[in-house]
Protein backbone atom coordinates (compact mmCIF):
# COMPACT_ATOMS: atom_id res chain seq x y z
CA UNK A 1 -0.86 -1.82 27.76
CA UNK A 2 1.92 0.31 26.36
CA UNK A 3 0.77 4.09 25.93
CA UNK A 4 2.25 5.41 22.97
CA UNK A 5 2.78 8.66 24.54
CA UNK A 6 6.09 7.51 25.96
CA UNK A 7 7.32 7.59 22.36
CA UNK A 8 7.39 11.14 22.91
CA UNK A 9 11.18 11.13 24.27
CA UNK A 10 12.55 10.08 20.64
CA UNK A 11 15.16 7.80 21.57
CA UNK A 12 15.21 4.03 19.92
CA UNK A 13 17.10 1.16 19.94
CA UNK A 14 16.67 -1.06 16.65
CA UNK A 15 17.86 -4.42 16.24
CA UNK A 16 18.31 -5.95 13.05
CA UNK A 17 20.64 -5.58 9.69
CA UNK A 18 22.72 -2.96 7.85
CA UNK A 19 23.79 -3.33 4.45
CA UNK A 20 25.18 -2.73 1.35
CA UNK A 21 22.69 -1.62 -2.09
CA UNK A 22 24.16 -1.24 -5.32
CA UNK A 23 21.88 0.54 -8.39
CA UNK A 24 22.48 -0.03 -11.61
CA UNK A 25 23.26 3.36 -13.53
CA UNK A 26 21.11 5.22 -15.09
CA UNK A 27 17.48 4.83 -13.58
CA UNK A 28 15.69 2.08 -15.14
CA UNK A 29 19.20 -0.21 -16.15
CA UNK A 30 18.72 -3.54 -15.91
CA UNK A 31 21.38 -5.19 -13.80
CA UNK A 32 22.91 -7.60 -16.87
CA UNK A 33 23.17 -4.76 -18.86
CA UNK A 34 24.39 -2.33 -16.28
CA UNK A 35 28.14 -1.31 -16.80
CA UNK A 36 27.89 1.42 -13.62
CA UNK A 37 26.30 1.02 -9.95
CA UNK A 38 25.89 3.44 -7.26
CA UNK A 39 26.42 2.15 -3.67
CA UNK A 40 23.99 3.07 -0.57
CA UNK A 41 23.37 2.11 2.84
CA UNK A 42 20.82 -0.10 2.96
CA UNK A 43 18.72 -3.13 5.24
CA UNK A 44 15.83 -2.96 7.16
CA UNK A 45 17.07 -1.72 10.38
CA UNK A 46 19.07 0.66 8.93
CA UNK A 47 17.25 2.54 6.38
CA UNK A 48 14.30 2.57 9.57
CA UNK A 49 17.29 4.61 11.58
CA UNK A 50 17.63 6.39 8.97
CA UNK A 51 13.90 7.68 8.45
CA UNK A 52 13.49 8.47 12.22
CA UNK A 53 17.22 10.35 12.35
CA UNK A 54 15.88 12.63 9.23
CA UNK A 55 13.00 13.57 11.27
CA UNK A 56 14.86 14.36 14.37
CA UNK A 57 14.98 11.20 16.37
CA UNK A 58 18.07 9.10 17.96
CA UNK A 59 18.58 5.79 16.86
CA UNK A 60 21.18 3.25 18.20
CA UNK A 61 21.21 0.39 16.14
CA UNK A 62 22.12 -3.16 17.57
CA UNK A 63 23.81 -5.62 15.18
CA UNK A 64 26.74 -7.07 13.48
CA UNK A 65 29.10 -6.24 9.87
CA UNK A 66 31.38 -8.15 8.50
CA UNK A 67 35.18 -7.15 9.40
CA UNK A 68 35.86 -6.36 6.13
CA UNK A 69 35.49 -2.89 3.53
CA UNK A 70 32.02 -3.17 2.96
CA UNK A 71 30.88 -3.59 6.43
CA UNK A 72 33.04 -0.62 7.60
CA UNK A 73 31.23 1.02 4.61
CA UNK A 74 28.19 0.42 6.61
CA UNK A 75 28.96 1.65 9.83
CA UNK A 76 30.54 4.61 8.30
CA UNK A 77 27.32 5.58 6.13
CA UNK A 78 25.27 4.51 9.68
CA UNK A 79 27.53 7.80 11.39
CA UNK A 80 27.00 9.82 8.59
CA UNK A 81 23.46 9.98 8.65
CA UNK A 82 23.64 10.30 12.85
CA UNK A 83 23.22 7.13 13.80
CA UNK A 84 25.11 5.94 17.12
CA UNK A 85 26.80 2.64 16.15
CA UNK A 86 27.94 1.86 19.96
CA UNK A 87 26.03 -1.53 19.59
CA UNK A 88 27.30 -2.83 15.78
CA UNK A 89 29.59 -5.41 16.45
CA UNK A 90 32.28 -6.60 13.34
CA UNK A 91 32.37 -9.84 12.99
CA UNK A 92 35.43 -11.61 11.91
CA UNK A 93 35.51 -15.20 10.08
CA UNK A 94 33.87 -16.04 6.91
CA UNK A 95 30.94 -14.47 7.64
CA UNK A 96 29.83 -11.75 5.65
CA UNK A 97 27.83 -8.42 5.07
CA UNK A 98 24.33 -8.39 3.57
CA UNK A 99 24.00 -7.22 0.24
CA UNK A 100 21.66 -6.23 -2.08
CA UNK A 101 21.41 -5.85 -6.31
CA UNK A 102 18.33 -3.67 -6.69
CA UNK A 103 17.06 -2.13 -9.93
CA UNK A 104 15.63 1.14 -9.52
CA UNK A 105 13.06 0.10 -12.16
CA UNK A 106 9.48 -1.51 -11.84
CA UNK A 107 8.53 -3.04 -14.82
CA UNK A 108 10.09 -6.71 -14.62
CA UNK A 109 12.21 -5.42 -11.59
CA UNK A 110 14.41 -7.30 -9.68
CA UNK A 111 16.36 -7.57 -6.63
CA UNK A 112 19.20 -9.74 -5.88
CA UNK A 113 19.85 -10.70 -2.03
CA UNK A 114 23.06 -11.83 -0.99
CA UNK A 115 22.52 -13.78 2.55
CA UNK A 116 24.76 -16.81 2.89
CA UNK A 117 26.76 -16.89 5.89
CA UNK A 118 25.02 -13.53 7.07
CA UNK A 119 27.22 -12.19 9.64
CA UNK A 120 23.77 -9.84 10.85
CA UNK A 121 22.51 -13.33 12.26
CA UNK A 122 25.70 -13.62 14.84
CA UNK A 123 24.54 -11.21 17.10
CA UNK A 124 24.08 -13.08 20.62
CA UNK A 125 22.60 -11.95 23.84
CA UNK A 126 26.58 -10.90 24.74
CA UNK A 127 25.27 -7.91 22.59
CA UNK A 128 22.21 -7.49 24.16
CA UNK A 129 23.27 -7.35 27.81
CA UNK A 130 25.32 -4.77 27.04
CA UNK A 131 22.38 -2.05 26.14
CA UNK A 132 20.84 0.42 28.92
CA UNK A 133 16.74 -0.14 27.53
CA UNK A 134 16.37 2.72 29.90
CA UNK A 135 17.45 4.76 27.57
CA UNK A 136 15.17 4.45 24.90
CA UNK A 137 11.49 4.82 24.19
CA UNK A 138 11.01 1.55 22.35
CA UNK A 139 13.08 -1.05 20.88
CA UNK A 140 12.41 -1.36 17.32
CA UNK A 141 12.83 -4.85 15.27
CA UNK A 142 12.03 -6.16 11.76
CA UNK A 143 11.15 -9.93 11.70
CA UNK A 144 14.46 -10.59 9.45
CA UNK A 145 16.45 -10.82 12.60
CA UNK A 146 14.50 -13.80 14.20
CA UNK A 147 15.04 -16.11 11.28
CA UNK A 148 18.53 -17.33 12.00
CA UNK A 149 20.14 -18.19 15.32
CA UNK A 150 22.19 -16.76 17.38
CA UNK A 151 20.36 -13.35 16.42
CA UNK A 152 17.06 -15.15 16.93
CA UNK A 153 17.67 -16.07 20.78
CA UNK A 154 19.37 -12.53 21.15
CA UNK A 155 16.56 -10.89 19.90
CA UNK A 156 14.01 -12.14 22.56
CA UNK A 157 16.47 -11.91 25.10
CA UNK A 158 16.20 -8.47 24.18
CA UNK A 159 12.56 -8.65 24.24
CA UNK A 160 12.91 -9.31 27.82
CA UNK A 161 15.23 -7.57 29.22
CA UNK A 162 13.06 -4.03 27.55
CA UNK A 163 10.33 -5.16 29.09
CA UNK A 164 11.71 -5.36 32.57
CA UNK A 165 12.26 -1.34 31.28
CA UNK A 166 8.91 -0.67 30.47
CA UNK A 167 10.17 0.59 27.06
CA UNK A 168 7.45 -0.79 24.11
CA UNK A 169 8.41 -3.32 21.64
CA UNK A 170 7.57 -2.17 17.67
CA UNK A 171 7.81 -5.30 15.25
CA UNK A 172 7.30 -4.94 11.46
CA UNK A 173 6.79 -8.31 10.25
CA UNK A 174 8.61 -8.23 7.43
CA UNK A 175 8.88 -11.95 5.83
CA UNK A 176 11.20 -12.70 3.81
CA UNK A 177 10.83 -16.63 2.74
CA UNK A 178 14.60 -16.49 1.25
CA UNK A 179 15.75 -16.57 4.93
CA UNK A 180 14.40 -18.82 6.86
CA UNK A 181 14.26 -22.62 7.01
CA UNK A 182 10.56 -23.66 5.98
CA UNK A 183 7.63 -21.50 6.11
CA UNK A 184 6.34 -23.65 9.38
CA UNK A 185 9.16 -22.46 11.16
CA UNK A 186 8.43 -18.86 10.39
CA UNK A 187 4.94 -18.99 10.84
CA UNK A 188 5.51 -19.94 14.88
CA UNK A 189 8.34 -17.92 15.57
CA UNK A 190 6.81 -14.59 14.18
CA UNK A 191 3.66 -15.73 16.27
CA UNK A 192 5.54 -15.57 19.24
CA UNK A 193 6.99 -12.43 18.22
CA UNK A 194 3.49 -11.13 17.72
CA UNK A 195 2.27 -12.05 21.12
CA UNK A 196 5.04 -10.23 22.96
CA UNK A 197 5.05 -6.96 21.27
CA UNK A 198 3.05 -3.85 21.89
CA UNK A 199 2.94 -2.74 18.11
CA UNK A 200 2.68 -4.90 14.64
CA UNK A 201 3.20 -3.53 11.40
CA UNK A 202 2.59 -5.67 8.46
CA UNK A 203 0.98 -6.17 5.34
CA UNK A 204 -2.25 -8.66 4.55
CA UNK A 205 -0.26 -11.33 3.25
CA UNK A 206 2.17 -11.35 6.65
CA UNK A 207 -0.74 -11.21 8.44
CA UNK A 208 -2.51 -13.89 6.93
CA UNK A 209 0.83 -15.88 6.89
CA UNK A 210 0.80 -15.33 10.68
CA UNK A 211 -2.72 -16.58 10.53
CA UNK A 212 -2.02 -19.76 9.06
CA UNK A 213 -4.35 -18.73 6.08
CA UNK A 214 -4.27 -15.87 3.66
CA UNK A 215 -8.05 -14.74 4.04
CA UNK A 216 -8.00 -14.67 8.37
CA UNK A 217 -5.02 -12.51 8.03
CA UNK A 218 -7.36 -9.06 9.59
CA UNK A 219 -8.92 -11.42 11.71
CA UNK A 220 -5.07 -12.18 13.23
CA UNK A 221 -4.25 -8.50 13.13
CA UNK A 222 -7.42 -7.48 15.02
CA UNK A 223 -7.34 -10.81 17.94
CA UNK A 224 -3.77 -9.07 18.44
CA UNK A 225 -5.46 -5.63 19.11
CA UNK A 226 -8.20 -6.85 21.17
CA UNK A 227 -5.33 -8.79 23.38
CA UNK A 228 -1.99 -8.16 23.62
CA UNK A 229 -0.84 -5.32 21.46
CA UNK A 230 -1.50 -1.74 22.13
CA UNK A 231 -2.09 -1.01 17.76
CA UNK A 232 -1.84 -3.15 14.81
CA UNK A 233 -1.22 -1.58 11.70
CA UNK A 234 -2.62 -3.89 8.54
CA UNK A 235 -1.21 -2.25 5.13
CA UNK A 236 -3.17 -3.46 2.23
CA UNK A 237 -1.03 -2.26 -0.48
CA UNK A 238 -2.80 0.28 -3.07
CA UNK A 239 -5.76 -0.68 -0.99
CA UNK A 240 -4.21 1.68 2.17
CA UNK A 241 -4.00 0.56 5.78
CA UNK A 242 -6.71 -0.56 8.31
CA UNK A 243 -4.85 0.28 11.79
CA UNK A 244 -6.44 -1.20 15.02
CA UNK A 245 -6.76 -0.16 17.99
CA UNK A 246 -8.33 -1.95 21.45
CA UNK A 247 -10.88 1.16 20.67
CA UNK A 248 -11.03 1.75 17.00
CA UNK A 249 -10.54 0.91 13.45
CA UNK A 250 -9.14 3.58 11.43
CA UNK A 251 -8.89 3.26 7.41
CA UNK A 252 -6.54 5.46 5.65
CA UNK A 253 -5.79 5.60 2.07
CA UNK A 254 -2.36 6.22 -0.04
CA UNK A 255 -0.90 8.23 -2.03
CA UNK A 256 -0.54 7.65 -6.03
CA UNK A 257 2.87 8.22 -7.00
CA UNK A 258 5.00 7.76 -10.64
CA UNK A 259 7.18 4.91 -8.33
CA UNK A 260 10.83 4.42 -9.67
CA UNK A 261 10.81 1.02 -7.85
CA UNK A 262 8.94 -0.63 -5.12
CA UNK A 263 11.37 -1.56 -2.85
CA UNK A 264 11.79 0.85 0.44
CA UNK A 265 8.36 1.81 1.28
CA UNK A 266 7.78 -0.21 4.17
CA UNK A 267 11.15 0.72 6.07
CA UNK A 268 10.32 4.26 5.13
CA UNK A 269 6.50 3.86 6.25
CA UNK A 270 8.17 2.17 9.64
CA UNK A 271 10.12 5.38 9.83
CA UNK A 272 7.79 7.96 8.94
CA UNK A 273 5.01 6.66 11.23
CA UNK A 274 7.27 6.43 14.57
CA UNK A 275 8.53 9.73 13.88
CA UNK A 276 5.31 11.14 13.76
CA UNK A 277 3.74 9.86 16.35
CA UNK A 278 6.92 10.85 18.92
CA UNK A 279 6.90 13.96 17.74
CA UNK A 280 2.92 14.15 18.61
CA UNK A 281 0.82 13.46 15.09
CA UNK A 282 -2.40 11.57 15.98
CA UNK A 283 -2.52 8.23 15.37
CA UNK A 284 -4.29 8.86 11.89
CA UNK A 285 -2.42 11.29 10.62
CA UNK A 286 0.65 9.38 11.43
CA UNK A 287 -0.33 6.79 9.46
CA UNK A 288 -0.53 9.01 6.51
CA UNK A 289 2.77 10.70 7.24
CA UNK A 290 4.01 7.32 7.09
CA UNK A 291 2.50 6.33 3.76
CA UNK A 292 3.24 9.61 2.43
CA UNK A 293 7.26 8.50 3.16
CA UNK A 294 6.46 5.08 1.79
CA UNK A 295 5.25 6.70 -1.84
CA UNK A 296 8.15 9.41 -1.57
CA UNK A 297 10.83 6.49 -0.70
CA UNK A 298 9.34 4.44 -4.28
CA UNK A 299 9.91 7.61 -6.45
CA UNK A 300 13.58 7.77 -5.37
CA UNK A 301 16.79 5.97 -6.29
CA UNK A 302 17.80 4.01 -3.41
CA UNK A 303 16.49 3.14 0.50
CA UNK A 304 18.25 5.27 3.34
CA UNK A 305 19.06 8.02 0.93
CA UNK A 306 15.64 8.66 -0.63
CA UNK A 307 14.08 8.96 3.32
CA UNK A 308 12.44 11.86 3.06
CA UNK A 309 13.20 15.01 5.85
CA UNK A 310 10.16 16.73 7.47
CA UNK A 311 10.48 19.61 4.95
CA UNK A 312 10.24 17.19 2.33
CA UNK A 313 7.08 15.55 3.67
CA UNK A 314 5.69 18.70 4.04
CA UNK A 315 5.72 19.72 0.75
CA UNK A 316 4.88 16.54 -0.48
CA UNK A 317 1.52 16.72 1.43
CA UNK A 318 0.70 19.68 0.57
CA UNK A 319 1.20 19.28 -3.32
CA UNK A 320 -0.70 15.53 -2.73
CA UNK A 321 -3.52 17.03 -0.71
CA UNK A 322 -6.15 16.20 -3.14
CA UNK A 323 -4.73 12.50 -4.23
CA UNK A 324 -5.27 10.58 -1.22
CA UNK A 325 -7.06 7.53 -2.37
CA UNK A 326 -9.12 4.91 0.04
């Protein structure tokens, strides 16, 4: 089983997307009525490179941009914030950069995905074969990247080839129905994902999507515990997160926040919890760390600008010390 202790060297590569957010201006705008946007980096991936470069990790992220403005906007906000960008390939033709329309607002919120012709999903295993995984301590993935191929394939060719490493694989579920091709299709590949990698983050209803049915979704996160993963985080919402060990169950709670919108928290949770547990937290504690990025991300305009920096989550636990809820 993978110890986490090798985390401990702070060094990741993460596959999956980078992309463009715009806000509407002010706070609280609804998009039709917005005449002013701010722009951000944004995606999965990236904002989860983000959250471990704030708290003094290395990230190299693996994937492809459009050849155009905005994905050069990308991989220019991806070196501003530290991240090495040796692996992001542009892609030329009609394929194009993700984008996202999100409304820093939570009463009737919404966010509007652009994916068609995603040029994220190109990356093949040319890309991968190119990476040293000795390098790293883990390679880090969202579940975004298998739902299209080439990136698909790539991904657990990549898979492989860190295993022959001994580097650990990290896999936040993260469904998004929007981009894949039925929900039976999802269901088996993120199985297969599941069985492969050494740690799963996701929420009950991923869980219970892996499952096959919403109620048997702890019972899937704790038959991966007992078998092939080395900890299984299940995030319950408001509810907090039941994490699961092959020796232990730990419950945590949350912290209540005034949340600006509720997009970000589980790329900044991702973040927050990796970070802390390379740089030597206890597993529970980490998990709080984590959460307490996930309610600091939701009070903030934006995703890989409102990651929090250790100083920041400092404070913020010690002015939340008596809110944690269970």
């Amino acid at each position: 089983m993978f110890d986490l202790k090798q985390l401990a060297s702070n060094r990741f590569i993460v596959i999956g997307r980078a992309g463009m957010d715009f806000y509407p201006e002010p706070p609280g705008t609804k998009t039709q009525e917005a005449t002013q946007f701010s722009a951000s980096l944004g995606g999965s991936s990236a904002n989860i490179c983000v959250a471990i470069q704030k708290h003094g990790g290395q990230t190299s992220l693996v994937t492809c941009v459009s050849d155009d403005a905005v994905g050069r906007f990308c991989i220019r906000q991806l070196e501003q914030y530290g991240v090495d960008v040796t692996y992001v390939r542009p892609q030329g033709g009609e394929y194009r950069n993700s984008l996202a329309v999100s409304e820093s607002r939570v009463e009737d919120h919404q966010t509007v995905i652009y994916r068609n012709g995603a040029a994220d999903f190109q990356m093949n295993k040319e890309d991968i074969n190119s990476i040293d995984f000795s390098a790293y301590s883990a390679l880090i993935t969202t579940g975004t990247v298998l739902a299209a191929e080439p990136s698909r394939s790539a991904t657990f060719h990549a898979f492989a080839l860190a295993k022959e490493k001994g580097i650990g694989l990290i896999f936040d579920v993260d469904y998004r129905p929007y981009s894949w091709a039925s929900d039976e299709e999802a269901a088996e590949v993120y199985s297969k994902a599941g069985a492969i990698c050494d740690v799963i983050i996701g929420n009950d209803v991923e869980f219970g999507f892996m499952a096959g049915e919403y109620n048997k979704g702890l019972d899937k996160a704790r038959e991966l515990a007992q078998s092939t993963a080395s900890l299984v985080i299940y995030k319950m919402g408001e509810k907090g997160a039941i994490t699961l060990t092959g020796d232990e169950e730990i419950t945590t709670g949350i912290y209540p926040v005034e949340a600006l919108k509720p997009t970000g928290a589980g790329d900044s949770f991702m973040g927050g919890f990796i970070a802390s547990v390379a740089n030597g937290y206890p597993i529970k504690e980490s998990v709080l760390r984590g959460s307490a990025c996930a309610s600091i991300v939701v009070s903030r305009v934006g995703c890989a600008p409102a990651m929090p920096t250790p100083e920041e989550l400092d404070n913020f636990l010690t002015d939340h010390a008596n809110t944690l809820t269970i």
